[in-house]
PDB file of N, CA and C in Angstrom:
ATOM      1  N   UNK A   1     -12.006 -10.417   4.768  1.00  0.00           N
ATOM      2  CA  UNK A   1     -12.741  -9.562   3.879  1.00  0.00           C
ATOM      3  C   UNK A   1     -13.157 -10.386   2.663  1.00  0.00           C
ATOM      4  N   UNK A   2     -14.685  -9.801   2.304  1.00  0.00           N
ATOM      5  CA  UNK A   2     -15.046 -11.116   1.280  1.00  0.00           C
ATOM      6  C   UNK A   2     -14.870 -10.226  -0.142  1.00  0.00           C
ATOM      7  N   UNK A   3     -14.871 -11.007  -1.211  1.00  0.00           N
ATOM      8  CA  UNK A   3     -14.792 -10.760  -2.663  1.00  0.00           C
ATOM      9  C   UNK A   3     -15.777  -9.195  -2.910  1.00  0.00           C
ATOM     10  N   UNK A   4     -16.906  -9.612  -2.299  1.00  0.00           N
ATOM     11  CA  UNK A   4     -17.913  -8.018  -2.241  1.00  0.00           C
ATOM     12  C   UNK A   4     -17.142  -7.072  -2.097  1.00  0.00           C
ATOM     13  N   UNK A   5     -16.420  -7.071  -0.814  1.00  0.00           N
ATOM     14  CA  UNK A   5     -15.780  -5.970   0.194  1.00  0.00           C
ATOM     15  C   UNK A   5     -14.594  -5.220  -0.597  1.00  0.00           C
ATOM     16  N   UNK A   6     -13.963  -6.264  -1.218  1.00  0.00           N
ATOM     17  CA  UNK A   6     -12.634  -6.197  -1.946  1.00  0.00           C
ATOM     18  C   UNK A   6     -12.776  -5.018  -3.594  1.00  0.00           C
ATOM     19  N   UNK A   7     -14.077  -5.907  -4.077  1.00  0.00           N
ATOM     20  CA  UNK A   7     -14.364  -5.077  -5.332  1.00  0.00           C
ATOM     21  C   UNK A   7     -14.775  -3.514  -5.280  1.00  0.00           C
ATOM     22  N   UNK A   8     -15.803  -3.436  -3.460  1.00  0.00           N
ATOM     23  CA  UNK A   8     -16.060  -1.981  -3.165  1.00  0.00           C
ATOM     24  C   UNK A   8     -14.853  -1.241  -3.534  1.00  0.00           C
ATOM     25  N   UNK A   9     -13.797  -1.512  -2.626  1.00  0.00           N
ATOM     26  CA  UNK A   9     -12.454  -1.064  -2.353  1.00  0.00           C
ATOM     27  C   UNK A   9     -12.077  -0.701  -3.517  1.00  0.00           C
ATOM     28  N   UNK A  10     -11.964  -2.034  -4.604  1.00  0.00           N
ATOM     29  CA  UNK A  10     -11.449  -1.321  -5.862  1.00  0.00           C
ATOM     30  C   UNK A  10     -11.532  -0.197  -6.820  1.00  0.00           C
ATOM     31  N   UNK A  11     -13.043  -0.110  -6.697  1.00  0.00           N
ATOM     32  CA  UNK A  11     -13.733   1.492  -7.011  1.00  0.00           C
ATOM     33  C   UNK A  11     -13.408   2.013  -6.988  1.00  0.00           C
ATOM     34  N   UNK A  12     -13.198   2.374  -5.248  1.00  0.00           N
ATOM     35  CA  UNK A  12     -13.295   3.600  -4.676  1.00  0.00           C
ATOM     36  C   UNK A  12     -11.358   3.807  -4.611  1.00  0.00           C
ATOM     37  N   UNK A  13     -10.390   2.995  -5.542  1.00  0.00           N
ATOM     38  CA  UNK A  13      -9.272   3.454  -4.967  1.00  0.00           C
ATOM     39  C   UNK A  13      -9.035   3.476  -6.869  1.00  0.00           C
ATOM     40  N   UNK A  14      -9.802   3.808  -7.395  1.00  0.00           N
ATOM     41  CA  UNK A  14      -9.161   4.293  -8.693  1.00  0.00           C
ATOM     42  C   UNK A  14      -9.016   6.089  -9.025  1.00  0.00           C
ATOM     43  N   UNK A  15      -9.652   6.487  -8.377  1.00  0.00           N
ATOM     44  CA  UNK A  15      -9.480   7.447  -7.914  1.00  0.00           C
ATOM     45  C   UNK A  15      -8.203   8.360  -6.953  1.00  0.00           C
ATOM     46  N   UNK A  16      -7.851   7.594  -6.187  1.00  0.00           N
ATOM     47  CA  UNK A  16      -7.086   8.019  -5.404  1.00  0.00           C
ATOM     48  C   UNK A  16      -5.469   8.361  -6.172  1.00  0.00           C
ATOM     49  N   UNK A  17      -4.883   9.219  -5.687  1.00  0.00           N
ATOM     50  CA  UNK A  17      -3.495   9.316  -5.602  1.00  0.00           C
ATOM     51  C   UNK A  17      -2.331   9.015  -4.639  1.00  0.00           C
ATOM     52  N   UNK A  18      -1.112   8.395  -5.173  1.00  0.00           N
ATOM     53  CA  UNK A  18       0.082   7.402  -4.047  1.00  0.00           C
ATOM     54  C   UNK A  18       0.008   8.737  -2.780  1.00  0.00           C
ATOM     55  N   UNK A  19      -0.369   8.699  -1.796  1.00  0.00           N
ATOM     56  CA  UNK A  19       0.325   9.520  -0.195  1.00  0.00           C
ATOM     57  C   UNK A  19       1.448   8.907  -0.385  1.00  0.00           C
ATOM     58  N   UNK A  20       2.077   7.700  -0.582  1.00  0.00           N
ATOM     59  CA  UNK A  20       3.162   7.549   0.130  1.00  0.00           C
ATOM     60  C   UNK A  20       4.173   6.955  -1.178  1.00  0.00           C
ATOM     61  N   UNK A  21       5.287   7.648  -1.246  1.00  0.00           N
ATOM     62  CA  UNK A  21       6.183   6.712  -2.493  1.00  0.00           C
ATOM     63  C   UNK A  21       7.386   6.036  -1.655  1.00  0.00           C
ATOM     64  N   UNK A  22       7.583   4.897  -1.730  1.00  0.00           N
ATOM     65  CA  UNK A  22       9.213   3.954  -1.126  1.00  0.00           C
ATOM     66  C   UNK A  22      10.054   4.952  -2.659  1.00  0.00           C
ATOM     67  N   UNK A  23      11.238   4.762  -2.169  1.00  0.00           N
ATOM     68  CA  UNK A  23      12.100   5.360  -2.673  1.00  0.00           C
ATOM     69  C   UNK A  23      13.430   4.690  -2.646  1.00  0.00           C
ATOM     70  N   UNK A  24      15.107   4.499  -3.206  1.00  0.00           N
ATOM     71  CA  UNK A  24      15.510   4.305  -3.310  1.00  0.00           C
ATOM     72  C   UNK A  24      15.991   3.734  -2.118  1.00  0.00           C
ATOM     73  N   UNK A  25      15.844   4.315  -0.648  1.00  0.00           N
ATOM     74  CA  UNK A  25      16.255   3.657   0.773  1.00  0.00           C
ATOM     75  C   UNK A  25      15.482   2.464   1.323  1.00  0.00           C
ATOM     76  N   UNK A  26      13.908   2.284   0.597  1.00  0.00           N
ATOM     77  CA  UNK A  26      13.418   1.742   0.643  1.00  0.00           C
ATOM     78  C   UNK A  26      12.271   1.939   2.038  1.00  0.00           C
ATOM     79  N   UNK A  27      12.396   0.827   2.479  1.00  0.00           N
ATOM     80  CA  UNK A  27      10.861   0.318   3.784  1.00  0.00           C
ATOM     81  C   UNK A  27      11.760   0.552   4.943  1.00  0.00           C
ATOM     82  N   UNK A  28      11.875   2.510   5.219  1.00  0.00           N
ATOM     83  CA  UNK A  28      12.634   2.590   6.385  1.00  0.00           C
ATOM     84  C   UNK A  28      11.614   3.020   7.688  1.00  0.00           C
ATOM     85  N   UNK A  29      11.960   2.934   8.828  1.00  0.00           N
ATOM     86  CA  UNK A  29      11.087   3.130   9.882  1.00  0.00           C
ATOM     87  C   UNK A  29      10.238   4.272   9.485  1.00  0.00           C
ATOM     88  N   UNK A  30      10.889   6.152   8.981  1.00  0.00           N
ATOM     89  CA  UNK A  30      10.147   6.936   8.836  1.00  0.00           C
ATOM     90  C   UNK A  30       8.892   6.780   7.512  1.00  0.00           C
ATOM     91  N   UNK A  31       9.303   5.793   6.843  1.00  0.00           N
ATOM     92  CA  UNK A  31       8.305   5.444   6.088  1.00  0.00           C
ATOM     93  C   UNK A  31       6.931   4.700   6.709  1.00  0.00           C
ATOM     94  N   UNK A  32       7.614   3.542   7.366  1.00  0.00           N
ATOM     95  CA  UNK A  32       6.503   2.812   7.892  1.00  0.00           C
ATOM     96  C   UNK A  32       5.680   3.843   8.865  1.00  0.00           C
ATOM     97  N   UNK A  33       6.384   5.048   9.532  1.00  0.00           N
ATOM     98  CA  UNK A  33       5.658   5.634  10.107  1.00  0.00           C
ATOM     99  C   UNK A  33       4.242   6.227   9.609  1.00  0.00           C
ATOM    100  N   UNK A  34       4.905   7.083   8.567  1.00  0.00           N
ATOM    101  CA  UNK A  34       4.004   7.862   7.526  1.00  0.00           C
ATOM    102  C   UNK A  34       2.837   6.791   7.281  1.00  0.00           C
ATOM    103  N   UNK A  35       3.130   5.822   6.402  1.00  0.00           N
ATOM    104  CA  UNK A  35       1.835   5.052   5.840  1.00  0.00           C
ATOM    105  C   UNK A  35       1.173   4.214   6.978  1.00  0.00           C
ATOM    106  N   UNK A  36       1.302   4.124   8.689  1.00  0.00           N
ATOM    107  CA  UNK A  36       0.613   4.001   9.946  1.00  0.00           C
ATOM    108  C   UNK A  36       0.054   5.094   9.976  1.00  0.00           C
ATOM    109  N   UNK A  37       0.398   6.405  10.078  1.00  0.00           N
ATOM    110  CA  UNK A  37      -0.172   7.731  10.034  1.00  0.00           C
ATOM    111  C   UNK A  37      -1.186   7.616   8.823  1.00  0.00           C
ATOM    112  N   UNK A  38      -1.001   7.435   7.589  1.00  0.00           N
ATOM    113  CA  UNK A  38      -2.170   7.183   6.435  1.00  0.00           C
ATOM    114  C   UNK A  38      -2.668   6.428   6.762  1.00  0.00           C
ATOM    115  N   UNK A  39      -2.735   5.164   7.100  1.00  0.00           N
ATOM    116  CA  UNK A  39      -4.262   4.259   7.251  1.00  0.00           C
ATOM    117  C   UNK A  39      -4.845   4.390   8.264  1.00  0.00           C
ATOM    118  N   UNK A  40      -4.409   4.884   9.730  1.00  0.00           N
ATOM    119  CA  UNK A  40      -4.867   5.345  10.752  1.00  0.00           C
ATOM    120  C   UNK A  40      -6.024   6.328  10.576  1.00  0.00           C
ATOM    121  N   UNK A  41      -5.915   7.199   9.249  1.00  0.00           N
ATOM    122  CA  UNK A  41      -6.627   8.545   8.859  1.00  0.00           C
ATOM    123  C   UNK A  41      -7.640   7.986   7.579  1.00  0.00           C
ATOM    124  N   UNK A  42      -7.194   6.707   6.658  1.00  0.00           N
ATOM    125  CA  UNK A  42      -7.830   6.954   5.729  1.00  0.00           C
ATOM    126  C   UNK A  42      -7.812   5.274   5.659  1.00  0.00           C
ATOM    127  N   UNK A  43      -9.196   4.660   5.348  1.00  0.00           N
ATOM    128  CA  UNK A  43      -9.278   3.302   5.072  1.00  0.00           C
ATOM    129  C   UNK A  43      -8.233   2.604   4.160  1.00  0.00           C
ATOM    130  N   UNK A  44      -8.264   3.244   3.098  1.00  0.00           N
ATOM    131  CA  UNK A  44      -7.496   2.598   1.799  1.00  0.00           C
ATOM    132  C   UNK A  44      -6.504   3.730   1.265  1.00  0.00           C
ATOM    133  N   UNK A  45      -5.773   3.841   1.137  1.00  0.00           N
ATOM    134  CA  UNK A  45      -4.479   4.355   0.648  1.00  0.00           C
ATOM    135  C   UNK A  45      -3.702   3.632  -0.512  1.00  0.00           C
ATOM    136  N   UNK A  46      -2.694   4.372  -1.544  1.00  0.00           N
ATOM    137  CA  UNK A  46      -2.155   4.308  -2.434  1.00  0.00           C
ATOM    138  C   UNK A  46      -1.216   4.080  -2.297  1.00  0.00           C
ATOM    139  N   UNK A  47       0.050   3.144  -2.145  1.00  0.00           N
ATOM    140  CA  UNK A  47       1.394   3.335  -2.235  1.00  0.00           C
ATOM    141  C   UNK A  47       2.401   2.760  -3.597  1.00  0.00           C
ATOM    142  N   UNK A  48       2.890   4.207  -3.748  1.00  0.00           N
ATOM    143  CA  UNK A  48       3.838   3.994  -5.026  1.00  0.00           C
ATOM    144  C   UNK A  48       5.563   3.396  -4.658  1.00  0.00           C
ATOM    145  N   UNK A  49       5.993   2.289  -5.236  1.00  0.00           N
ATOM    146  CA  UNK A  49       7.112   2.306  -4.974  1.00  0.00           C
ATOM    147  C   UNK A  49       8.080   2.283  -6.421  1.00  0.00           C
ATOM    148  N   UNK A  50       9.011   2.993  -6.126  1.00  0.00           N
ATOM    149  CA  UNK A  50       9.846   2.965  -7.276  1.00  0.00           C
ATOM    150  C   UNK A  50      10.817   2.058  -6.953  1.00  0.00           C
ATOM    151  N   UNK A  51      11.063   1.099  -7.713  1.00  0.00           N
ATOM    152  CA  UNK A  51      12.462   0.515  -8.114  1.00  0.00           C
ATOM    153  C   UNK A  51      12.239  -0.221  -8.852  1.00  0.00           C
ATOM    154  N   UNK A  52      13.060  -1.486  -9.019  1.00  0.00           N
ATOM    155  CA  UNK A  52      12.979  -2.072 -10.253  1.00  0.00           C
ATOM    156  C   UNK A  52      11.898  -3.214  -9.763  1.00  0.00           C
ATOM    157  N   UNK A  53      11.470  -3.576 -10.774  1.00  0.00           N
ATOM    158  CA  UNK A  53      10.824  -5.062 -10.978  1.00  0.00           C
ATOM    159  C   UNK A  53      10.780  -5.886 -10.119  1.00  0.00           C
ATOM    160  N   UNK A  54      11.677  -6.469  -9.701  1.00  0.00           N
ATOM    161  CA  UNK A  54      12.380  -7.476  -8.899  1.00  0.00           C
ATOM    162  C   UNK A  54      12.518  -7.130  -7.185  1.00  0.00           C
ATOM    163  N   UNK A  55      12.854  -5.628  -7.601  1.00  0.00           N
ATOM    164  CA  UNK A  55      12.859  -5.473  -6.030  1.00  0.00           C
ATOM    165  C   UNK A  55      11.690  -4.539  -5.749  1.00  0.00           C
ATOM    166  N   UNK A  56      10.686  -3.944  -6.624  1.00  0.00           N
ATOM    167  CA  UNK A  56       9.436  -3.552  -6.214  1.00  0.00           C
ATOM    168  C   UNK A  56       8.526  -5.213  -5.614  1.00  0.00           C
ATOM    169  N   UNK A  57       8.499  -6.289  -5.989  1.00  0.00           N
ATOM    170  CA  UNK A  57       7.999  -6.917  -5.713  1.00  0.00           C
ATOM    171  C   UNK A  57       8.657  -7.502  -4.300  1.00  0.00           C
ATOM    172  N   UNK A  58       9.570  -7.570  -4.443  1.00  0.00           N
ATOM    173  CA  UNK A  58       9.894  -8.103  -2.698  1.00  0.00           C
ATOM    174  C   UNK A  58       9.398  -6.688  -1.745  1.00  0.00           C
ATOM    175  N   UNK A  59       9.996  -5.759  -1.940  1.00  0.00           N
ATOM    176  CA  UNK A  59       9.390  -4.792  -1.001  1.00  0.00           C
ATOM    177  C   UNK A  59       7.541  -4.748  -0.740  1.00  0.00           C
ATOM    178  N   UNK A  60       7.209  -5.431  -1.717  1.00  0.00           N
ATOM    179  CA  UNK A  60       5.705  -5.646  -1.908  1.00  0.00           C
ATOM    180  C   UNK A  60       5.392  -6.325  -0.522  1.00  0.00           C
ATOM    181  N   UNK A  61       6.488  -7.194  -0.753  1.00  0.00           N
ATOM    182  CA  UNK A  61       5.861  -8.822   0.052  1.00  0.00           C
ATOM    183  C   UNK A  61       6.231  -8.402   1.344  1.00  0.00           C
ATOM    184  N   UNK A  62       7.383  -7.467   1.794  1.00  0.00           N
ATOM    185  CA  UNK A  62       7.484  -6.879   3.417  1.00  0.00           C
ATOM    186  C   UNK A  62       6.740  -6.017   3.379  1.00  0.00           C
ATOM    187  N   UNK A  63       6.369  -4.965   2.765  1.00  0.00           N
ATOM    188  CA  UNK A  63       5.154  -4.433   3.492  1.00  0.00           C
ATOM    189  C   UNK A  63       4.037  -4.707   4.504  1.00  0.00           C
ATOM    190  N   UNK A  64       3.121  -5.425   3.540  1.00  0.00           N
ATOM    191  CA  UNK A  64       2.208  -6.307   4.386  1.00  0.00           C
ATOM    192  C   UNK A  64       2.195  -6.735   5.495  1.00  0.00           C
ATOM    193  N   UNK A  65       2.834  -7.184   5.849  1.00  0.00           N
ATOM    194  CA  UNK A  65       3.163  -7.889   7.222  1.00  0.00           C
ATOM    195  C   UNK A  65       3.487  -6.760   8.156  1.00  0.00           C
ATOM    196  N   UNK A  66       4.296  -6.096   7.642  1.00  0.00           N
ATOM    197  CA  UNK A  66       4.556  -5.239   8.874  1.00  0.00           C
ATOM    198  C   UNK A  66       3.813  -4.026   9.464  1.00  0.00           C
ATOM    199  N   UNK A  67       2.493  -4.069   8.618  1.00  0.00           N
ATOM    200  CA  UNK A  67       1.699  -3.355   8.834  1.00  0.00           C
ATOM    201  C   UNK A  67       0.357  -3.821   9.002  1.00  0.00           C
ATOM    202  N   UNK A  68       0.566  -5.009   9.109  1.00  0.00           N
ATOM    203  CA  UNK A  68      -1.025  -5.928   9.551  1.00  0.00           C
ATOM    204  C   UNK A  68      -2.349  -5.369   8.549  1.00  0.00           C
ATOM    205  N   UNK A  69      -1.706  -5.171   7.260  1.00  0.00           N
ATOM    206  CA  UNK A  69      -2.710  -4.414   6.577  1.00  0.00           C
ATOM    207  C   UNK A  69      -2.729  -5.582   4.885  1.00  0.00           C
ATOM    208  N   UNK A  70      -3.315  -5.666   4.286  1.00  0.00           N
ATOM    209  CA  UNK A  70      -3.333  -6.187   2.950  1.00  0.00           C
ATOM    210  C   UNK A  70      -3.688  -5.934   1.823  1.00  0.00           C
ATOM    211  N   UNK A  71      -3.243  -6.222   0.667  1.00  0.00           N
ATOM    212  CA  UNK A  71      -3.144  -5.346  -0.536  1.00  0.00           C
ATOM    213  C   UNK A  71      -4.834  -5.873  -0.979  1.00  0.00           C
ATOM    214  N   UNK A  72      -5.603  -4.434  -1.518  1.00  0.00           N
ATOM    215  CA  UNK A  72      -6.644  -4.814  -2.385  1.00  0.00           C
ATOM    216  C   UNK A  72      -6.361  -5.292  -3.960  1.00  0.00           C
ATOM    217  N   UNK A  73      -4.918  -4.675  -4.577  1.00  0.00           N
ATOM    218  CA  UNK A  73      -4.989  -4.891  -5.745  1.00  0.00           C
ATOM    219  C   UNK A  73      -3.540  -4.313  -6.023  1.00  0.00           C
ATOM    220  N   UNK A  74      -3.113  -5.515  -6.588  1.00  0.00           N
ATOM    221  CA  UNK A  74      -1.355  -5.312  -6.722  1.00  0.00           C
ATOM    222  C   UNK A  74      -1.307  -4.127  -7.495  1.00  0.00           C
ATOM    223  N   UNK A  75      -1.914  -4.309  -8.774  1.00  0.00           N
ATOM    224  CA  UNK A  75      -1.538  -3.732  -9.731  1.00  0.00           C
ATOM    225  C   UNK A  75      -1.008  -2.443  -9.478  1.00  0.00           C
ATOM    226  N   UNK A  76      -2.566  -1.623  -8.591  1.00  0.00           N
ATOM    227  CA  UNK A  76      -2.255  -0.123  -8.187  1.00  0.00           C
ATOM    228  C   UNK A  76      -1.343   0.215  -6.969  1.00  0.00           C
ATOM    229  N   UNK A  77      -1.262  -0.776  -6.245  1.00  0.00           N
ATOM    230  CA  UNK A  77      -0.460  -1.127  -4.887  1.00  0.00           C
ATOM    231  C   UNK A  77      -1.177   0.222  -3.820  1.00  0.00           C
ATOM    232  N   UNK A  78      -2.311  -0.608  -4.063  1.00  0.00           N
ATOM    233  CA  UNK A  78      -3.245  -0.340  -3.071  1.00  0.00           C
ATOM    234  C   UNK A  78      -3.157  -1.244  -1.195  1.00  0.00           C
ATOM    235  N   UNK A  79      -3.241  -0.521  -0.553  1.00  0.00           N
ATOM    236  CA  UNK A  79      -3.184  -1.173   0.901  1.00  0.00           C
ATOM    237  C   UNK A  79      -4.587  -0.987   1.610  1.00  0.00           C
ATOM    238  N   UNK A  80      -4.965  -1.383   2.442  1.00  0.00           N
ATOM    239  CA  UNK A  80      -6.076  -1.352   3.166  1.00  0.00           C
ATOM    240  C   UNK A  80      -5.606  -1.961   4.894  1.00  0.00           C
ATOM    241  N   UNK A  81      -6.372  -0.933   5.479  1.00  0.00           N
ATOM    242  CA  UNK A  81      -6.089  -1.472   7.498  1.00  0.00           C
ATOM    243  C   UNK A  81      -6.877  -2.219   7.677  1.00  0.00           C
TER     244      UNK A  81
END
């Protein structure tokens, strides 16, 4: 996806609200389910994760991968399929 594609995305996901929040159990199967079920339905999706600092960012970095999907923009922790 080129720089064009990426900035569309950004637009259009300031708008949006998290479908999906990680939570204290973290990146468990019924989660990964749910946010397969969200991008399956919706190009770009929101995901909120709560925890701290340190471990919002590692959970950052397994996401991705396990969903063959990639972040448009950390900040909002935006995903895209």
């Amino acid at each position: 996806m080129n720089s064009a594609d990426k900035k569309k995305l950004r637009a259009q996901a300031h708008s949006l609200k998290p479908v999906i929040m990680i939570g204290q159990s973290g990146l468990t199967a019924a989660v990964l389910a749910e946010i397969e079920l969200a991008l399956n339905s919706h190009e770009l999706i929101k995901v909120r994760i709560r925890a701290e600092r340190e471990d919002r960012s590692a959970r950052k970095s397994a996401l991705t991968p396990e969903l063959n999907s990639f972040r448009v923009l950390d900040k909002l922790r935006l995903f895209t399929d």
